[in-house]
PDB file of N, CA and C in Angstrom:
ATOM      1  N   UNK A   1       0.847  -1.167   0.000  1.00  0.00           N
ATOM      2  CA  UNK A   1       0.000   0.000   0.000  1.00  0.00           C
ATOM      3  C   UNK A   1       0.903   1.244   0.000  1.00  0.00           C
ATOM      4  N   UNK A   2       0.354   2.203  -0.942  1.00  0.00           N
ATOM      5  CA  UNK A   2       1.673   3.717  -0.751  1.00  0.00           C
ATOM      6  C   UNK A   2       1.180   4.457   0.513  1.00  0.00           C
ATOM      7  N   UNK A   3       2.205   4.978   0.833  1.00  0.00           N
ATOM      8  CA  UNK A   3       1.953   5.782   1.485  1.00  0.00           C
ATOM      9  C   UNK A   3       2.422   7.815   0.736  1.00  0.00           C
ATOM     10  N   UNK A   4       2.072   8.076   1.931  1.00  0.00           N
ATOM     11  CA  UNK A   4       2.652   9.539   1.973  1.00  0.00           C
ATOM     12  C   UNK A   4       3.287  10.379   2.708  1.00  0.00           C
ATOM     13  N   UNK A   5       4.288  10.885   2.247  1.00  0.00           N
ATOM     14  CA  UNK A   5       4.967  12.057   3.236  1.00  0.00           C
ATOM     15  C   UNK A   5       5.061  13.105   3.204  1.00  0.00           C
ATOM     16  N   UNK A   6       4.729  13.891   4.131  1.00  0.00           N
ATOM     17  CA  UNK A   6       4.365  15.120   3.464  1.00  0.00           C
ATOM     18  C   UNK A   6       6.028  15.889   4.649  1.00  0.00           C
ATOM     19  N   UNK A   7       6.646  16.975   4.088  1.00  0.00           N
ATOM     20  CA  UNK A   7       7.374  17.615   4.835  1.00  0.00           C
ATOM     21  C   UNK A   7       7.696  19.006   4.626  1.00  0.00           C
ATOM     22  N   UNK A   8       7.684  19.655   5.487  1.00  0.00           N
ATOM     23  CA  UNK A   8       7.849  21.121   5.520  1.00  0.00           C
ATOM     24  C   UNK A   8       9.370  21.697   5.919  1.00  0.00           C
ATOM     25  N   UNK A   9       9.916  22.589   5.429  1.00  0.00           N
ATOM     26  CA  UNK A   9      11.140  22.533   5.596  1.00  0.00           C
ATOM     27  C   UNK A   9      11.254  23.841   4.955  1.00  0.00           C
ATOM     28  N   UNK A  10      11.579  25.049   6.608  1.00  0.00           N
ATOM     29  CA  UNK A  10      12.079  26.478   6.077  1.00  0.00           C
ATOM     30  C   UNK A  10      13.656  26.734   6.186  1.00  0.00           C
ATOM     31  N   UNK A  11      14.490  26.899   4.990  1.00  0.00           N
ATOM     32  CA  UNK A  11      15.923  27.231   4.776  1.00  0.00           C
ATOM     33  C   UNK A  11      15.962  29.009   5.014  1.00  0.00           C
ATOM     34  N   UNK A  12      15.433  29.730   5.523  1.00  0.00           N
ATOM     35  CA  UNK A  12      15.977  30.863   5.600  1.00  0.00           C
ATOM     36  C   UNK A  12      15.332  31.816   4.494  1.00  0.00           C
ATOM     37  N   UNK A  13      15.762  31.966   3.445  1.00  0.00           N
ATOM     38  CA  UNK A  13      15.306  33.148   2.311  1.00  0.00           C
ATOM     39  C   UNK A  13      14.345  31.913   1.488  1.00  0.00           C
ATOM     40  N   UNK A  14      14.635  31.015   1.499  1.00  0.00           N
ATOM     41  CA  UNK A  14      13.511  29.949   0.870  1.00  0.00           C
ATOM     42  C   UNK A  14      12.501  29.460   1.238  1.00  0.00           C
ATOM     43  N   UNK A  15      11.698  28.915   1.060  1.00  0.00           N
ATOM     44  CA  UNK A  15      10.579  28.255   1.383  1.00  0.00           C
ATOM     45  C   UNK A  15      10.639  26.737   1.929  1.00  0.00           C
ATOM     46  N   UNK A  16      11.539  26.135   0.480  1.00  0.00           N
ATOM     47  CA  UNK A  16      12.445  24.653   0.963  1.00  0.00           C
ATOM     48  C   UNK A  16      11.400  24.198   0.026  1.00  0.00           C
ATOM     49  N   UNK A  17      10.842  24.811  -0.991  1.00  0.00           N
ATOM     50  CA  UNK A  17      10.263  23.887  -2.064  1.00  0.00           C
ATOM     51  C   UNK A  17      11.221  23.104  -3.215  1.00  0.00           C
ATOM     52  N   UNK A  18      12.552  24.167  -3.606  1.00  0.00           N
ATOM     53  CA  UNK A  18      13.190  23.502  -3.831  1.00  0.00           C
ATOM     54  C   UNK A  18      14.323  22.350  -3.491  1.00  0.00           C
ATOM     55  N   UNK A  19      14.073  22.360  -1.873  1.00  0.00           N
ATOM     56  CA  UNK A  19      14.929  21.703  -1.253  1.00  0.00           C
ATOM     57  C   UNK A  19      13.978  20.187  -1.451  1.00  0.00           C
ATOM     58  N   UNK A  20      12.457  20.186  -1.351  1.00  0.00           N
ATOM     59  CA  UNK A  20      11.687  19.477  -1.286  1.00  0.00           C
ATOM     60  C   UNK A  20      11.602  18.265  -2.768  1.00  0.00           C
ATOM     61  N   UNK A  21      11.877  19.142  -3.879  1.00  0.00           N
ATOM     62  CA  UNK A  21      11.643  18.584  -5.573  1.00  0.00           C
ATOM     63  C   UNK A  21      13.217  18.269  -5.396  1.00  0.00           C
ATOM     64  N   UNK A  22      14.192  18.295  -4.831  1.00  0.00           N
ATOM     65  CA  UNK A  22      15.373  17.660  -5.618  1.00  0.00           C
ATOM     66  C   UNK A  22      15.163  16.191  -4.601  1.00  0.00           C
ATOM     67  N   UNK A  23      14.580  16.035  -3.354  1.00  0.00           N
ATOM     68  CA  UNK A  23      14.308  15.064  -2.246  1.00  0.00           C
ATOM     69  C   UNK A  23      13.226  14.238  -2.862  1.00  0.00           C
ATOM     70  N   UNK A  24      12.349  14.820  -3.631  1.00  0.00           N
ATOM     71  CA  UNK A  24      10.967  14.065  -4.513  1.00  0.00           C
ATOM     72  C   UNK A  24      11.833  13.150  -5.843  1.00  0.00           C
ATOM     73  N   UNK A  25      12.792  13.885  -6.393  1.00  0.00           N
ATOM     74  CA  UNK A  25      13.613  13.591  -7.573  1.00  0.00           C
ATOM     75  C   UNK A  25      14.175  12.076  -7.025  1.00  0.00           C
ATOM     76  N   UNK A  26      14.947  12.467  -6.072  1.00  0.00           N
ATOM     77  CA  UNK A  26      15.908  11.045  -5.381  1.00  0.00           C
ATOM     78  C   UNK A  26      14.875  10.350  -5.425  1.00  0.00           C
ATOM     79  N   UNK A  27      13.599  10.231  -5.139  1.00  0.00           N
ATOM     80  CA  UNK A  27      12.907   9.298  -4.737  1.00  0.00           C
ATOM     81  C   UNK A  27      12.396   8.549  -6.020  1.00  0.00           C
ATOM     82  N   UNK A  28      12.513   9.148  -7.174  1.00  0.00           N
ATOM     83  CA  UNK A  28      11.782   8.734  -8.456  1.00  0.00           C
ATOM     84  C   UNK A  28      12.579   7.148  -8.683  1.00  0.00           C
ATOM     85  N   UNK A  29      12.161   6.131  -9.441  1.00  0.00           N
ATOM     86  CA  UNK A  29      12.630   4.795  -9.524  1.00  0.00           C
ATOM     87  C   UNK A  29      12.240   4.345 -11.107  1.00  0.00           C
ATOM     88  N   UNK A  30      11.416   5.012 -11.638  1.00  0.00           N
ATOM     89  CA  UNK A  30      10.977   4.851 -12.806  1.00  0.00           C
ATOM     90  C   UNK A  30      10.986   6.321 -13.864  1.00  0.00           C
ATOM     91  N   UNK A  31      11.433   5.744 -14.823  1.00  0.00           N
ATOM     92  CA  UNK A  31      12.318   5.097 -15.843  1.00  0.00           C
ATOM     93  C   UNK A  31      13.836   4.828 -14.930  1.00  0.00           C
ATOM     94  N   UNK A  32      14.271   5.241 -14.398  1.00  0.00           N
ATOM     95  CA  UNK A  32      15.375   4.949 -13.632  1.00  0.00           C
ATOM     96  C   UNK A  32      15.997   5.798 -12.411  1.00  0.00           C
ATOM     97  N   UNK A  33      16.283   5.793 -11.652  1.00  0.00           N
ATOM     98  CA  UNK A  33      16.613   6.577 -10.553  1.00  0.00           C
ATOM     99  C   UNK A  33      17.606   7.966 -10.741  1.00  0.00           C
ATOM    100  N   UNK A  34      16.845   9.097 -10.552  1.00  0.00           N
ATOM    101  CA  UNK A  34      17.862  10.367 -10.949  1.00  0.00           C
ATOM    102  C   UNK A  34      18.954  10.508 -10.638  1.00  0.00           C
ATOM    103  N   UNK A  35      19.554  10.454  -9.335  1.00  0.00           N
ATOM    104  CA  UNK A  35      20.768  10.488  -8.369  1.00  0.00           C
ATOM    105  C   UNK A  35      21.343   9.065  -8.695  1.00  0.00           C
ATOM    106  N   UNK A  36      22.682   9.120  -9.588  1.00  0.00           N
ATOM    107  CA  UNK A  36      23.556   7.900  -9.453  1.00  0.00           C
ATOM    108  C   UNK A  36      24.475   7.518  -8.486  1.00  0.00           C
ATOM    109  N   UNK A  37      24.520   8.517  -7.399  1.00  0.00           N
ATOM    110  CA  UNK A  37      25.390   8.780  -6.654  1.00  0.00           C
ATOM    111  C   UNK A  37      24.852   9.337  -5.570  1.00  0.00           C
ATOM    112  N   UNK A  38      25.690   8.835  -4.009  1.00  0.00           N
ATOM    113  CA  UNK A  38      25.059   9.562  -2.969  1.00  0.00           C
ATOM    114  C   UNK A  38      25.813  11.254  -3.071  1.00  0.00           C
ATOM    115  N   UNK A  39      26.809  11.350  -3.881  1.00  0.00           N
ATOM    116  CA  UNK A  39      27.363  12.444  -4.236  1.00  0.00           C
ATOM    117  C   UNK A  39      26.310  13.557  -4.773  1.00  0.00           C
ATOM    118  N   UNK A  40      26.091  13.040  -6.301  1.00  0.00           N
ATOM    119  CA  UNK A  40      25.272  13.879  -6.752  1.00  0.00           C
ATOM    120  C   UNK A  40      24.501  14.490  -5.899  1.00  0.00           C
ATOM    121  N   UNK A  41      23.339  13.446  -5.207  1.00  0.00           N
ATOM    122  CA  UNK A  41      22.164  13.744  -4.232  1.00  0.00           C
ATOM    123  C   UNK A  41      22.621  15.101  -3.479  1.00  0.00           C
ATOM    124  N   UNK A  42      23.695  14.570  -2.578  1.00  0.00           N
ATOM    125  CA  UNK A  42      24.292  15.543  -2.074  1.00  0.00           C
ATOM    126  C   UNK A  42      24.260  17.093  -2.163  1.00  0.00           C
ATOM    127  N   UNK A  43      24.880  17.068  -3.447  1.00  0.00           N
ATOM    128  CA  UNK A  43      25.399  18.218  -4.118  1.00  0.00           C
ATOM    129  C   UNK A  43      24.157  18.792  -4.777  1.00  0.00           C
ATOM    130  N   UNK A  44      23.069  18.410  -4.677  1.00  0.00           N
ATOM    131  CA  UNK A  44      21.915  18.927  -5.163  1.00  0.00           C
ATOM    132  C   UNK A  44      21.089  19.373  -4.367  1.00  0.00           C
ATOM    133  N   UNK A  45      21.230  18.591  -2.718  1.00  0.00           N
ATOM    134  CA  UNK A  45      20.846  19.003  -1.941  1.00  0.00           C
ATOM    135  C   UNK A  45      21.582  21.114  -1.232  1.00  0.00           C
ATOM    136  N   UNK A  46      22.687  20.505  -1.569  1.00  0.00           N
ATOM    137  CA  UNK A  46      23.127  22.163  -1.341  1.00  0.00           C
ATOM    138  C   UNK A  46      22.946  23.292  -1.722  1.00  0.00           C
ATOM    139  N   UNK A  47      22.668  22.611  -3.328  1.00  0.00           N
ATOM    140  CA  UNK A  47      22.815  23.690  -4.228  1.00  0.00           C
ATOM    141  C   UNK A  47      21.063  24.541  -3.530  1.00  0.00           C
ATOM    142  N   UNK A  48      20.016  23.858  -3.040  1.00  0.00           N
ATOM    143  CA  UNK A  48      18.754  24.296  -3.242  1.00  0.00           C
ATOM    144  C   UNK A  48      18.388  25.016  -2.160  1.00  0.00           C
ATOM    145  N   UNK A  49      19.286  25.065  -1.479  1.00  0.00           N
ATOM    146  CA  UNK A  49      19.242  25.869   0.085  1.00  0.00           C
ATOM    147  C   UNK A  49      19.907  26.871  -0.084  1.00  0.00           C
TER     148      UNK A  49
END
């Protein structure tokens, strides 16, 4: 059964929506997983904050 998560997350001058869509991205599995790397993830995570 899916579930859902919902999360809120304020970075300061942002909202954390984009912190939120690169965290939605990692999660994608189909056609294939975005983040090849816990690196990338990483580094995408920084960039959005």
């Amino acid at each position: 059964m899916p579930s859902t998560v919902t999360l809120t997350i304020t970075t300061g001058k942002l909202s954390g929506k984009q912190y939120i869509e690169v965290i939605d991205l990692a999660l994608t599995e189909k056609p294939q997983i975005y983040f090849q790397t816990a690196i990338e993830f990483k580094e995408a995570l920084l960039k959005s904050i």
